[in-house]
N, C-alpha and C. Protein backbone atom coordinates (compact mmCIF):
# COMPACT_ATOMS: atom_id res chain seq x y z
N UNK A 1 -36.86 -8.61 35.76
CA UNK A 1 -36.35 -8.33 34.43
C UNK A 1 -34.89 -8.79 34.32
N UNK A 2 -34.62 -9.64 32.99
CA UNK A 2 -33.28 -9.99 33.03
C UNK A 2 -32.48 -8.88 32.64
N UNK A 3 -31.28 -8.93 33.32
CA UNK A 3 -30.24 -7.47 33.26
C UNK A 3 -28.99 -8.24 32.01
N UNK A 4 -29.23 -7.00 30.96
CA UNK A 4 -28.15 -7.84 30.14
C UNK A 4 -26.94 -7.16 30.35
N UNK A 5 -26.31 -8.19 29.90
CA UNK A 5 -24.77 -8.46 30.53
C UNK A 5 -24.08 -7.07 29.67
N UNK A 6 -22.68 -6.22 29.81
CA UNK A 6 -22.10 -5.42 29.66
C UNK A 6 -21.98 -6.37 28.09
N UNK A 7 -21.87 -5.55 26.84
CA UNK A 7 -21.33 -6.43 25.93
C UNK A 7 -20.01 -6.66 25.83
N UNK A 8 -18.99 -7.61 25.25
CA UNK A 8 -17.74 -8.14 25.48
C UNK A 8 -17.31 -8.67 24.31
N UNK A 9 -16.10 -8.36 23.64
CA UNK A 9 -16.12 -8.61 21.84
C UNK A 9 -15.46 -10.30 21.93
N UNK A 10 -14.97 -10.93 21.10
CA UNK A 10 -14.83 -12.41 21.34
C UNK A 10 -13.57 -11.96 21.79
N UNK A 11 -12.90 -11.13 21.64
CA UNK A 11 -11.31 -11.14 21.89
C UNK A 11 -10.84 -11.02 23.59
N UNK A 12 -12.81 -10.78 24.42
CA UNK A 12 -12.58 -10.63 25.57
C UNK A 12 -12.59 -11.70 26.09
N UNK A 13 -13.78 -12.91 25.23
CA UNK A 13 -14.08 -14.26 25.82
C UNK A 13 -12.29 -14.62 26.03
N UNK A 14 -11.83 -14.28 25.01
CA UNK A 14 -10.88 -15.57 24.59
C UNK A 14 -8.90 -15.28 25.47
N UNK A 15 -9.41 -13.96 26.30
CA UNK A 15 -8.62 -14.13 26.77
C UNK A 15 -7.40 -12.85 26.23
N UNK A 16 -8.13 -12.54 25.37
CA UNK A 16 -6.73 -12.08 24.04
C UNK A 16 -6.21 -10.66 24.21
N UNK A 17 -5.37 -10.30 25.11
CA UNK A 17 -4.70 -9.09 25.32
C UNK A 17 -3.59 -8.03 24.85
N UNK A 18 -3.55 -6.98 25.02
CA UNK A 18 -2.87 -6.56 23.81
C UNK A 18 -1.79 -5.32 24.53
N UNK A 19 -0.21 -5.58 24.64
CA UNK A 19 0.29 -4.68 25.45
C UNK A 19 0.62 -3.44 24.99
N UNK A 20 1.58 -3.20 23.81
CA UNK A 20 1.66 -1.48 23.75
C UNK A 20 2.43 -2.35 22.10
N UNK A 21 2.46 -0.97 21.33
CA UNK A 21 3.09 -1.28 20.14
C UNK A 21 4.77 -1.34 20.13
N UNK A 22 5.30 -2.08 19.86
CA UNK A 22 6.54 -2.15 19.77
C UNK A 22 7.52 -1.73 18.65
N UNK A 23 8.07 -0.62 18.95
CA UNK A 23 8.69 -0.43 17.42
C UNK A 23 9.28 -1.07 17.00
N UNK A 24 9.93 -2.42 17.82
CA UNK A 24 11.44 -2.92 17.48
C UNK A 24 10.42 -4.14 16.75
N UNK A 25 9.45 -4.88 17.07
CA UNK A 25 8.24 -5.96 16.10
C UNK A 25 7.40 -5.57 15.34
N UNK A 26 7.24 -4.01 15.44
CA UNK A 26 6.03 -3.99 14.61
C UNK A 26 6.13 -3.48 13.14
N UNK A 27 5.99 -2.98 11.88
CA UNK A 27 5.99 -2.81 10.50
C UNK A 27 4.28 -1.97 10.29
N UNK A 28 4.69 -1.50 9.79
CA UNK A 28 3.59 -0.40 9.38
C UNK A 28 3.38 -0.24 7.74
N UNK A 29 2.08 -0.90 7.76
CA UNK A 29 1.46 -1.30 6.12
C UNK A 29 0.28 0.37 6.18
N UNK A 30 0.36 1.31 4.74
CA UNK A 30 -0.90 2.18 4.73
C UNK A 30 -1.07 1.15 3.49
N UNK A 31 -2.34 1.33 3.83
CA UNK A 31 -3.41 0.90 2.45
C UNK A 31 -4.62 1.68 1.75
N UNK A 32 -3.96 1.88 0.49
CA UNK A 32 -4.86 2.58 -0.39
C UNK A 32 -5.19 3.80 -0.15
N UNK A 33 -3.99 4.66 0.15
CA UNK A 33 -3.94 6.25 0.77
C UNK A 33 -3.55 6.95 -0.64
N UNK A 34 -4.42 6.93 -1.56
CA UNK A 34 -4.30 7.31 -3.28
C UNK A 34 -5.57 8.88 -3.13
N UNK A 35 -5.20 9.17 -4.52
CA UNK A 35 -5.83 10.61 -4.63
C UNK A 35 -7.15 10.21 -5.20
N UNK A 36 -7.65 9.09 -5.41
CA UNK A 36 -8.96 8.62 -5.62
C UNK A 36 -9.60 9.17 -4.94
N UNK A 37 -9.20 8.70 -3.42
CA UNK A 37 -9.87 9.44 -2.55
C UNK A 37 -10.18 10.43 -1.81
N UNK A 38 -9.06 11.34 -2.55
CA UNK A 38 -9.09 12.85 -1.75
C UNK A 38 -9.77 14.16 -2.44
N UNK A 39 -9.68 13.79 -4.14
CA UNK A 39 -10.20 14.75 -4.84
C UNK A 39 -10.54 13.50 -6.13
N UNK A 40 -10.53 12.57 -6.02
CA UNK A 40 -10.41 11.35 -7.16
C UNK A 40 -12.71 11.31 -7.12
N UNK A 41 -13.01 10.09 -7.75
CA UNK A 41 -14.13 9.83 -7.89
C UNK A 41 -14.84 9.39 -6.75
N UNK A 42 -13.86 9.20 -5.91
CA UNK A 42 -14.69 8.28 -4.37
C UNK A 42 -13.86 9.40 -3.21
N UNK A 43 -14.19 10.56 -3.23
CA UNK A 43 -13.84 11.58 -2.18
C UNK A 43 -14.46 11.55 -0.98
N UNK A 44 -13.71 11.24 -0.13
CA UNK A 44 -14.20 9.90 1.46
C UNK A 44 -14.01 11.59 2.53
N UNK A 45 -15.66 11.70 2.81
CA UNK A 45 -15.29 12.88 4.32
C UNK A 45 -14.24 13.37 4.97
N UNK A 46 -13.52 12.08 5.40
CA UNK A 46 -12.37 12.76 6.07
C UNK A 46 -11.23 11.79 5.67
N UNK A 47 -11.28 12.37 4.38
CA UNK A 47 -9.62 11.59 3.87
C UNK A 47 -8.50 12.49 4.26
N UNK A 48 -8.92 13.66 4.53
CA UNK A 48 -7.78 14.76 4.59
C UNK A 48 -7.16 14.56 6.47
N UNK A 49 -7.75 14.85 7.13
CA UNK A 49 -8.12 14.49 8.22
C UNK A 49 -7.16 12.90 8.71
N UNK A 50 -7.52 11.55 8.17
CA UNK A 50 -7.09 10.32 8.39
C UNK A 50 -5.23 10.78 7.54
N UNK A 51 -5.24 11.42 6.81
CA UNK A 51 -3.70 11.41 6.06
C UNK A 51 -2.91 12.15 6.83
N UNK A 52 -3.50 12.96 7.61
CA UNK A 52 -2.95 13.97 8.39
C UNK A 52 -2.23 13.16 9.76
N UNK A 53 -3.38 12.46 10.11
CA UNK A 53 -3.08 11.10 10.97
C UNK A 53 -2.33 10.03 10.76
N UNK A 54 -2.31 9.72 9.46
CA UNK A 54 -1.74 8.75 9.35
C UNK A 54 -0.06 8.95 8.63
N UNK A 55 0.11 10.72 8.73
CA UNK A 55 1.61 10.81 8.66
C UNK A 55 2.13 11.28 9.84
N UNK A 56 1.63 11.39 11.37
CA UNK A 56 2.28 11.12 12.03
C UNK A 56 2.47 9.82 12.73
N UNK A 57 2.02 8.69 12.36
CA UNK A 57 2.07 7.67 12.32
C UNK A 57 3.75 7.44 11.67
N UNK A 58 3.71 7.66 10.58
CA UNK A 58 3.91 7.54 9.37
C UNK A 58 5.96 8.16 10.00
N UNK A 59 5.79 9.17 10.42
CA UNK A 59 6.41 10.08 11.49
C UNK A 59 7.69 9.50 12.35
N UNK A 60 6.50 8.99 12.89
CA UNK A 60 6.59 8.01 14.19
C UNK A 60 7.80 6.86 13.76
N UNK A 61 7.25 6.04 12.94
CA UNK A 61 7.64 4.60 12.25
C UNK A 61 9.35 5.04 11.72
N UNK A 62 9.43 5.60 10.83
CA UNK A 62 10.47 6.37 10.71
C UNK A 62 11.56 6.51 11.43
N UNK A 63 10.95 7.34 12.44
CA UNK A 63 12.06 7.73 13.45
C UNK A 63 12.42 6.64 14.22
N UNK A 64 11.87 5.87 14.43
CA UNK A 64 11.95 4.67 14.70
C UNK A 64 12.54 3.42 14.40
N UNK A 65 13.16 3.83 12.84
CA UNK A 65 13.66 2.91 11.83
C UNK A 65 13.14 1.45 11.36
N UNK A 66 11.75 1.26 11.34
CA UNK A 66 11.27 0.56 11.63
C UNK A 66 10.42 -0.16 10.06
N UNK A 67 10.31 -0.83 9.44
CA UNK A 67 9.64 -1.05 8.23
C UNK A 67 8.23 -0.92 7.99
N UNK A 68 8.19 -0.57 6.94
CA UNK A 68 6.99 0.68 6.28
C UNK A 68 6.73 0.01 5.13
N UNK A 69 5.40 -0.08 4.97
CA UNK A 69 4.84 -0.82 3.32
C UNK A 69 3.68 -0.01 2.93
N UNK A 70 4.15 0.31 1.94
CA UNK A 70 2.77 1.27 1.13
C UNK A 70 2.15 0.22 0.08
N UNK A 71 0.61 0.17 0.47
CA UNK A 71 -0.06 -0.72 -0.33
C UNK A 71 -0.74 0.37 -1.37
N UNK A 72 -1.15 -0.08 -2.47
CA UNK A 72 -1.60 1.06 -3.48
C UNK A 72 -2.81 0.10 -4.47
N UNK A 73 -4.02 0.66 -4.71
CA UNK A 73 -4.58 -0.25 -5.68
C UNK A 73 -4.52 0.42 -7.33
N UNK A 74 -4.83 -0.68 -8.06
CA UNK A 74 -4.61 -0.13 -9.69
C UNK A 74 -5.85 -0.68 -10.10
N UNK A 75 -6.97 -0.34 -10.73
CA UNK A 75 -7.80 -0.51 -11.31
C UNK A 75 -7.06 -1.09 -13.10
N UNK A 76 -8.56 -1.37 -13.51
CA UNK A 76 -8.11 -1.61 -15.33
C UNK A 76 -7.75 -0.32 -16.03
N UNK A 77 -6.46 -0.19 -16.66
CA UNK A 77 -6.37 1.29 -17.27
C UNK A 77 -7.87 1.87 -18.37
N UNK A 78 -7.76 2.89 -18.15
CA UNK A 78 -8.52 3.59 -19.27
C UNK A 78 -10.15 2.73 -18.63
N UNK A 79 -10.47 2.65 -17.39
CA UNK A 79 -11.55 1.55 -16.83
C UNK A 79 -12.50 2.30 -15.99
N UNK A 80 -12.13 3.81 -15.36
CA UNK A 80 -12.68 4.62 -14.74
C UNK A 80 -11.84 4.57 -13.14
N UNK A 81 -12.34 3.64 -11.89
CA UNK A 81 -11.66 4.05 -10.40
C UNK A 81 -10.33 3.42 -10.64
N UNK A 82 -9.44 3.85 -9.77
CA UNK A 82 -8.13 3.54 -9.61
C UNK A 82 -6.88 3.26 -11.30
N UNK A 83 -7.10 4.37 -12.13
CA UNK A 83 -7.13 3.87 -13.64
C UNK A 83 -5.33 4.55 -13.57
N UNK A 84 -4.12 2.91 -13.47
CA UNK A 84 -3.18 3.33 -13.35
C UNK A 84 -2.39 4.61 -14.32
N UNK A 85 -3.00 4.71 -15.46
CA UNK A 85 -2.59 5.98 -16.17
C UNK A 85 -2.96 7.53 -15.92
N UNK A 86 -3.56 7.51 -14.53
CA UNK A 86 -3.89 8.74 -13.65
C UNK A 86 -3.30 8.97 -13.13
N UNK A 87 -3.29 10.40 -12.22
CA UNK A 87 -2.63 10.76 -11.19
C UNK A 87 -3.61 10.28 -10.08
N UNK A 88 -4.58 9.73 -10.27
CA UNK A 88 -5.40 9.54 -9.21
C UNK A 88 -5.02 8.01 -8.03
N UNK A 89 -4.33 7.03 -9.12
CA UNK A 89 -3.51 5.85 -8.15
C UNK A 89 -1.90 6.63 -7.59
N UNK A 90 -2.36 7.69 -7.77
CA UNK A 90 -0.85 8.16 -6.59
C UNK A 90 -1.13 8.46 -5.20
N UNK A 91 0.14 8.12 -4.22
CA UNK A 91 0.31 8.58 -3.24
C UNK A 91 0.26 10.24 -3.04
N UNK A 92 -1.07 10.59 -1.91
CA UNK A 92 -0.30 12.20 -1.51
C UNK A 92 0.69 12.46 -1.26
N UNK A 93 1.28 13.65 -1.45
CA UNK A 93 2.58 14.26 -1.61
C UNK A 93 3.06 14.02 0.34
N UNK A 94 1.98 14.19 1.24
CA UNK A 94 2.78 14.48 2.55
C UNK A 94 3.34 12.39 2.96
N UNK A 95 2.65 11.78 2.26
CA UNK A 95 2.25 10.29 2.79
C UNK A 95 3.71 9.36 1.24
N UNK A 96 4.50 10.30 0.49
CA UNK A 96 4.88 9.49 -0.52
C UNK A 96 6.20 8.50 0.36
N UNK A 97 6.46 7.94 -0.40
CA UNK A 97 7.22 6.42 0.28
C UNK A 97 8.60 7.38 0.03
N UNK A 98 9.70 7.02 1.36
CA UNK A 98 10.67 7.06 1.25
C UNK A 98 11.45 6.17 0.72
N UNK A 99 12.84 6.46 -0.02
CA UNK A 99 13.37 5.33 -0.32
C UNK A 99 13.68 4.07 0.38
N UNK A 100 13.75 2.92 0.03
CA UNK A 100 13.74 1.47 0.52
C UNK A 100 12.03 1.54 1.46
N UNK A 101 11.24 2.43 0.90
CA UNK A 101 10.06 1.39 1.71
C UNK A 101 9.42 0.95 0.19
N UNK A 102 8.77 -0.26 1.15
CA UNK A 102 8.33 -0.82 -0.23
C UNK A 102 6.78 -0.58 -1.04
N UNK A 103 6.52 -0.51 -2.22
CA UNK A 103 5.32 -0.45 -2.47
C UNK A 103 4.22 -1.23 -3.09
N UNK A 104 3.13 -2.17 -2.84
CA UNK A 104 2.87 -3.21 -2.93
C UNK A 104 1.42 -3.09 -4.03
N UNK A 105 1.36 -3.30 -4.98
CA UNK A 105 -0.02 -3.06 -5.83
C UNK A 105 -0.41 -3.87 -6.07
N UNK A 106 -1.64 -4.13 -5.40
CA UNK A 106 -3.24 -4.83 -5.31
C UNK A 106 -4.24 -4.57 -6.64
N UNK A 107 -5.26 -5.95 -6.47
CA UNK A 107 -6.29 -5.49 -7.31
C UNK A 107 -7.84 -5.75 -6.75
N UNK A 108 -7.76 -6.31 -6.31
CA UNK A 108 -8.58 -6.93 -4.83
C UNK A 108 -8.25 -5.96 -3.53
N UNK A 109 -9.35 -6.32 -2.71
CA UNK A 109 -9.43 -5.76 -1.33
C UNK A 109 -8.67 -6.00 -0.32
N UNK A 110 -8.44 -7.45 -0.43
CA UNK A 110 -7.77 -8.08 0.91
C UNK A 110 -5.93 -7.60 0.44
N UNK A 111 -5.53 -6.87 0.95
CA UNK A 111 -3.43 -6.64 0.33
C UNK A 111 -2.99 -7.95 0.22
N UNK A 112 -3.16 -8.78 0.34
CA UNK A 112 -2.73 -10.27 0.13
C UNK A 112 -2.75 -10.31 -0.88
N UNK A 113 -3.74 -10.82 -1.50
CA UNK A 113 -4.46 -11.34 -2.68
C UNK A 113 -4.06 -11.15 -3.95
N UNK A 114 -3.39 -11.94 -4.33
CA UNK A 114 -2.12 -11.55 -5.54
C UNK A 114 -1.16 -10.53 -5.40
N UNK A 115 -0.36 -10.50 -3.98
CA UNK A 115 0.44 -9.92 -4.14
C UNK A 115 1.23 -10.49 -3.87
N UNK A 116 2.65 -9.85 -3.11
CA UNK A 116 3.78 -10.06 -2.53
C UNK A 116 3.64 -9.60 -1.15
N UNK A 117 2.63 -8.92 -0.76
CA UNK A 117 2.51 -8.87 0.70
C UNK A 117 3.97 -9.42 2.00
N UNK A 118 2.71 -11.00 1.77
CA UNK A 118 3.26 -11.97 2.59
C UNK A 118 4.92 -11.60 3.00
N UNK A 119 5.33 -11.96 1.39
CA UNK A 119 6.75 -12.05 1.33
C UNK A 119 7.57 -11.08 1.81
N UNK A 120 6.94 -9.48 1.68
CA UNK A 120 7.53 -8.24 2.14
C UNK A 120 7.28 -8.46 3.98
N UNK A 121 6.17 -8.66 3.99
CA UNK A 121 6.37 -8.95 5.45
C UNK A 121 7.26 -9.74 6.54
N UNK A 122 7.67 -11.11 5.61
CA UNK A 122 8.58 -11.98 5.98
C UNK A 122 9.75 -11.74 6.21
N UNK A 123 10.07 -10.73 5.19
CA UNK A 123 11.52 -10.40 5.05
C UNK A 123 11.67 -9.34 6.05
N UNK A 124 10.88 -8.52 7.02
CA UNK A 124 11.10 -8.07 7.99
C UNK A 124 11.01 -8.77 9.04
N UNK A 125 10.67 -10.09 9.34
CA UNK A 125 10.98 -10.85 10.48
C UNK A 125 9.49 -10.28 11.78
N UNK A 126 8.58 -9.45 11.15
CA UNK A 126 7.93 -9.11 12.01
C UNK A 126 6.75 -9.40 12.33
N UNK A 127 6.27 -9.80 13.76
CA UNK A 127 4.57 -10.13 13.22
C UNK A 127 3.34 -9.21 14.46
N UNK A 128 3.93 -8.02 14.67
CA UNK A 128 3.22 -6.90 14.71
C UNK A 128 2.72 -6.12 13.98
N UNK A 129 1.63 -5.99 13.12
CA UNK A 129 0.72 -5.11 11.90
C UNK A 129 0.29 -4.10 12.38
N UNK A 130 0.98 -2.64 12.19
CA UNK A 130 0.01 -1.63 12.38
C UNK A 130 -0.81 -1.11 10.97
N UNK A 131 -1.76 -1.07 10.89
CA UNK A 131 -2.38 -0.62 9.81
C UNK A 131 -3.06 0.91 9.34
N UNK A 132 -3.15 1.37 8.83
CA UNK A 132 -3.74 2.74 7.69
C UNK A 132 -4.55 2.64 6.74
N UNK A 133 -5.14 3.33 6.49
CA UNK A 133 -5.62 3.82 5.65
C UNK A 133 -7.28 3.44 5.03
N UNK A 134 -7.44 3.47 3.42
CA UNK A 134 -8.76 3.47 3.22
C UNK A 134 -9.21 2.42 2.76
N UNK A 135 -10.27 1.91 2.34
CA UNK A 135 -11.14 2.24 3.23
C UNK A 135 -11.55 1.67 4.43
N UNK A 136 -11.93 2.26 5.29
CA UNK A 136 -12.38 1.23 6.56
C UNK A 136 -12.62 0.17 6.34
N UNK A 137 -14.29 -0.15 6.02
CA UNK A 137 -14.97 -0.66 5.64
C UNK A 137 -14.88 -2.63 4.36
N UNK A 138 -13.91 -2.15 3.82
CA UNK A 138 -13.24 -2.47 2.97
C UNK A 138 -12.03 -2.98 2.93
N UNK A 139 -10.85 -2.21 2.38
CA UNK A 139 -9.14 -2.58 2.52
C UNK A 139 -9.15 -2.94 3.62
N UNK A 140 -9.02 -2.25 4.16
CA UNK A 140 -8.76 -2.05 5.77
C UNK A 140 -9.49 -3.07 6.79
N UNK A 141 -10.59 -3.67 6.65
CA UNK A 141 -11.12 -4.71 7.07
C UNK A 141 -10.77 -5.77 6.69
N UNK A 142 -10.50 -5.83 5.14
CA UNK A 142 -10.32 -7.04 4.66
C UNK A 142 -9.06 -7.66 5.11
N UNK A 143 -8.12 -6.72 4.98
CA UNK A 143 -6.30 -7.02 5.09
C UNK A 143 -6.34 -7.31 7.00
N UNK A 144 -7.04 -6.32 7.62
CA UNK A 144 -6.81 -6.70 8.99
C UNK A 144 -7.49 -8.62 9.29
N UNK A 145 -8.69 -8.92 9.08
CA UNK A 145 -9.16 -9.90 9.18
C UNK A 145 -8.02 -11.11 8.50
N UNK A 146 -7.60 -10.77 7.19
CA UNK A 146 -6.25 -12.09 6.89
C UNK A 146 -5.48 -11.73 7.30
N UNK A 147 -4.72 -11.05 8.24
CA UNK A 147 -3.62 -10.46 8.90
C UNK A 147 -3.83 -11.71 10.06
N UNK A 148 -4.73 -11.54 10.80
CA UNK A 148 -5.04 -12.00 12.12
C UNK A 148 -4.95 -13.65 11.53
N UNK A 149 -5.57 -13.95 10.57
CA UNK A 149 -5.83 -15.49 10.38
C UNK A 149 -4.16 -15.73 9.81
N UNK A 150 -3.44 -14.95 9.53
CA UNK A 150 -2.10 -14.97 9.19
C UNK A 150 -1.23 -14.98 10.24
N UNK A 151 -1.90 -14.91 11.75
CA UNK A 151 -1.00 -14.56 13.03
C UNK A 151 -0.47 -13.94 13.51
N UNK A 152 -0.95 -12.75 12.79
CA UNK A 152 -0.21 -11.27 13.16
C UNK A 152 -0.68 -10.52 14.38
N UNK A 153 0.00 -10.13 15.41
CA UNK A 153 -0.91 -9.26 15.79
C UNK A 153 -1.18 -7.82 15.60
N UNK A 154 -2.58 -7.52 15.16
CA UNK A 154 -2.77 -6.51 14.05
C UNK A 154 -3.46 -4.91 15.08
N UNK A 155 -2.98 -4.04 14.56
CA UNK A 155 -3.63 -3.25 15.36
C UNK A 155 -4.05 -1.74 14.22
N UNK A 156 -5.07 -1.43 13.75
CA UNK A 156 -5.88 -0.75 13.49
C UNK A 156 -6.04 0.92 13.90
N UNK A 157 -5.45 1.93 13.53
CA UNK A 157 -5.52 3.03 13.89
C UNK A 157 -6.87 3.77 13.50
N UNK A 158 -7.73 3.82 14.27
CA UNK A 158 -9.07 4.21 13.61
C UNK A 158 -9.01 5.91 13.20
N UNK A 159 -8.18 6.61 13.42
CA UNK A 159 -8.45 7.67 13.01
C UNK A 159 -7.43 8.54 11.69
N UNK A 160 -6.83 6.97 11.64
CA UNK A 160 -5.86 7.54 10.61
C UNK A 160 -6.15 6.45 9.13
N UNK A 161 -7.53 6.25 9.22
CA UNK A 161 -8.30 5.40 8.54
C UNK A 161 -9.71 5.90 8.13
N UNK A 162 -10.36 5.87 7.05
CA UNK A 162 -11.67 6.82 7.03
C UNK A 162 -12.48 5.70 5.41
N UNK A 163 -13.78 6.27 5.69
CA UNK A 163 -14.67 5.74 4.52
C UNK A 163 -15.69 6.76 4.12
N UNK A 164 -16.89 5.80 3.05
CA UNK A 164 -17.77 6.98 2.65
C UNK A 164 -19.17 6.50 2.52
N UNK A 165 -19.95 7.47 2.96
CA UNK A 165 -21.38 6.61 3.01
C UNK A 165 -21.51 6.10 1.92
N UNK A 166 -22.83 4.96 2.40
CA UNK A 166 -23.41 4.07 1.87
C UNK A 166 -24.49 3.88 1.67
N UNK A 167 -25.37 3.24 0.91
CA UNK A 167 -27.18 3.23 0.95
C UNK A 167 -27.22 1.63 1.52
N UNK A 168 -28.20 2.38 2.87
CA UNK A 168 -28.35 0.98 3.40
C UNK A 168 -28.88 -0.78 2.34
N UNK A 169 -28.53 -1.46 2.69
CA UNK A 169 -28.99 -2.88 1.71
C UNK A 169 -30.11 -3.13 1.82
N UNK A 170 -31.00 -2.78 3.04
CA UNK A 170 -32.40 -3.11 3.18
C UNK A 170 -33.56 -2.25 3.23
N UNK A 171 -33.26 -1.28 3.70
CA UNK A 171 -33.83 0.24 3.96
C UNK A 171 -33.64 1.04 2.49
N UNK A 172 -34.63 0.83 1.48
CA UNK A 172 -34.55 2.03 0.34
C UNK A 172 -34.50 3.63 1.10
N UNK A 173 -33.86 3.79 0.50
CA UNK A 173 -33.07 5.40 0.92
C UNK A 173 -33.21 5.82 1.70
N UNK A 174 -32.45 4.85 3.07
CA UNK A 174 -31.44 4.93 4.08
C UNK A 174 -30.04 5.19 3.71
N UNK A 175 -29.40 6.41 4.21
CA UNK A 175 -28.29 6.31 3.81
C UNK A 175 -27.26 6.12 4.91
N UNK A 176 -26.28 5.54 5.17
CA UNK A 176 -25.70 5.41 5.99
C UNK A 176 -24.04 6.36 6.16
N UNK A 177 -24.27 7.27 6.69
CA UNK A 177 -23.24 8.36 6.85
C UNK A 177 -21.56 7.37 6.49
N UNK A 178 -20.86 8.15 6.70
CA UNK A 178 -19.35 7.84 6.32
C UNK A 178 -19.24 7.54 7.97
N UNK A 179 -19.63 8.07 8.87
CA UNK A 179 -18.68 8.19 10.18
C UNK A 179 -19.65 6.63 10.82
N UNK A 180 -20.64 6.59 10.05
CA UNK A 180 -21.80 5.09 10.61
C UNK A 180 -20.67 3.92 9.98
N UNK A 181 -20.39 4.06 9.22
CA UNK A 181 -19.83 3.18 8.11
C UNK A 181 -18.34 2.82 9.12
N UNK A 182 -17.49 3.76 9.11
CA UNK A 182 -16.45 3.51 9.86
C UNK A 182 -16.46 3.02 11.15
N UNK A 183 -17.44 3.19 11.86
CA UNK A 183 -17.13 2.91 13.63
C UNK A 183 -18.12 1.37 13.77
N UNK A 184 -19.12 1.38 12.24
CA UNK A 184 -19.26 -0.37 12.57
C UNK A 184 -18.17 -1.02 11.92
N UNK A 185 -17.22 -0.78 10.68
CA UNK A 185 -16.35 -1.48 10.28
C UNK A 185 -15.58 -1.27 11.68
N UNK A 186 -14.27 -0.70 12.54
CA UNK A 186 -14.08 -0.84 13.08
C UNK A 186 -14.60 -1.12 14.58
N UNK A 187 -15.85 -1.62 14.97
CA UNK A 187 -16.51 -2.42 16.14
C UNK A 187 -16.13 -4.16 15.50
N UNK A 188 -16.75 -4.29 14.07
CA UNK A 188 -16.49 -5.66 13.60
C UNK A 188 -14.85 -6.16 14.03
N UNK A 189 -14.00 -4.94 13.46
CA UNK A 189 -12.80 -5.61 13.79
C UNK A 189 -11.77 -5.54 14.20
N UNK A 190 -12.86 -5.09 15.71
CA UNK A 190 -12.06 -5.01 17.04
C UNK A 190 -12.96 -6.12 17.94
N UNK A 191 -13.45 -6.74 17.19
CA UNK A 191 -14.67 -8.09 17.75
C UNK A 191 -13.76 -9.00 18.06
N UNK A 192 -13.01 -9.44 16.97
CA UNK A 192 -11.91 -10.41 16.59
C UNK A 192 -10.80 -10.56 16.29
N UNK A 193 -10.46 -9.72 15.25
CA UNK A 193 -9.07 -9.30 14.67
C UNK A 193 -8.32 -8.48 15.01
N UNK A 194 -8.26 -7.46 15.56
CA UNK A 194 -7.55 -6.10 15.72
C UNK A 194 -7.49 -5.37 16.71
N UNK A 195 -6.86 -5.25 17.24
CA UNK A 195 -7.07 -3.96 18.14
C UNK A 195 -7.21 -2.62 17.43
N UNK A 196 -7.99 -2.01 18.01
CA UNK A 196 -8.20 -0.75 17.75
C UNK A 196 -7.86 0.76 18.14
N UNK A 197 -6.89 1.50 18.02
CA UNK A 197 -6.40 2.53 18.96
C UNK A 197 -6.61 3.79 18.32
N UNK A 198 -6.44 5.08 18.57
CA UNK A 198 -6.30 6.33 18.43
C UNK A 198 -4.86 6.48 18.19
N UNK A 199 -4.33 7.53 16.84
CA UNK A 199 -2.65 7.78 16.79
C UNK A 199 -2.30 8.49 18.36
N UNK A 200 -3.11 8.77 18.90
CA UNK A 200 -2.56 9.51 20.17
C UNK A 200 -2.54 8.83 21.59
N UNK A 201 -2.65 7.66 21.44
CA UNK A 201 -1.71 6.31 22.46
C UNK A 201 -0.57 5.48 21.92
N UNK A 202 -0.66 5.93 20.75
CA UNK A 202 0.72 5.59 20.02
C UNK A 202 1.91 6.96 20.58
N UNK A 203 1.58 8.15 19.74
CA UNK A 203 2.48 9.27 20.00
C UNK A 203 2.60 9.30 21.60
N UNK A 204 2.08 9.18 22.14
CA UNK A 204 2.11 9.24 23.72
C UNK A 204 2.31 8.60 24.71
N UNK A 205 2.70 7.44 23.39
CA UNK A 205 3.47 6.12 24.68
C UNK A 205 2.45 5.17 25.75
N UNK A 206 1.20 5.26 24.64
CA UNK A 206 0.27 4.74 24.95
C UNK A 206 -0.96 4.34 26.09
């Protein structure tokens, strides 16, 4: 019987190693950490949970003096999700931007994609990406995957990041849990793009 091989993501073929986060290179983007998702129309399992995570992150970066970008999406007003004349495209109160960080509003998935991204990034000189927020699956996949094709090296906090089930595409009513949803978005992109860590090899000096 053939013995199959241990599986190995491409980032193992290729060599691609990843040493510890650096505060003095790295910049810390959350994406789409809005009240949509906490009590909004798309209330994600453990949004409470990932915000909790992702302000000691958040914490961390700070004390660190280190640059911070809050990405935010805006839907069409008066349009139903993300409807900028809500309180629902706001930042939670524990996660709101301190002064001089910047805040970047998307309309699309990928934080690029008609924004100023790029440019905020440039102007910090940095090309270490730690990333946040929602949704896995989604923001958070999308922005990490053009991050990487952007040359960043990107690293993915999976627990300070969260999503919400789904009905499978092929399987009529299969549903695919929130926590199924998140750990294949983050397997995809820790295949190629991202490293993937826990906030508690960050806080702990990894």
């Amino acid at each position: 019987m053939k013995t199959i091989p241990t599986p190995k993501t491409l980032r193992d073929f290729a060599n691609i190693t990843f040493a510890s986060i650096d505060p003095d290179k790295a910049c810390l983007v959350l994406i789409d950490m809005q009240n949509e998702y906490v009590d909004g129309a798309l209330p994600l399992p453990d949004a409470r949970d990932a915000i909790a995570s992702a302000k000691r992150i958040l914490t961390f970066f700070r004390a660190a003096d280190a640059p911070i970008i809050h990405v935010v999406h805006n839907g069409a007003p008066g349009k139903g999700l993300f409807d900028p004349e809500t309180e629902n495209v706001a930042i939670p109160t524990a996660l709101e931007p301190a002064e001089g960080e910047p805040v970047v509003i998307k309309g699309l998935p990928n934080s690029f994609a008609g924004t100023n991204l790029d440019e905020q990034l440039a102007n910090t000189g940095r090309k270490q990406l730690v990333i946040v927020g929602f949704m896995t699956h989604m923001c958070v996949e999308s922005t990490a995957r053009m991050a990487s094709e952007k040359g960043f090296e990107v690293i993915v906090i999976a627990d300070a990041c969260a999503t919400r089930d789904l009905p499978h595409p092929a399987l009529a009513g299969t549903i695919l849990s929130a926590a199924e949803v998140h750990s294949n978005a983050l397997a995809a992109i820790s295949d190629r793009f991202a490293t993937v860590l826990h906030s508690t090899e960050i806080l702990q000096g990894g």
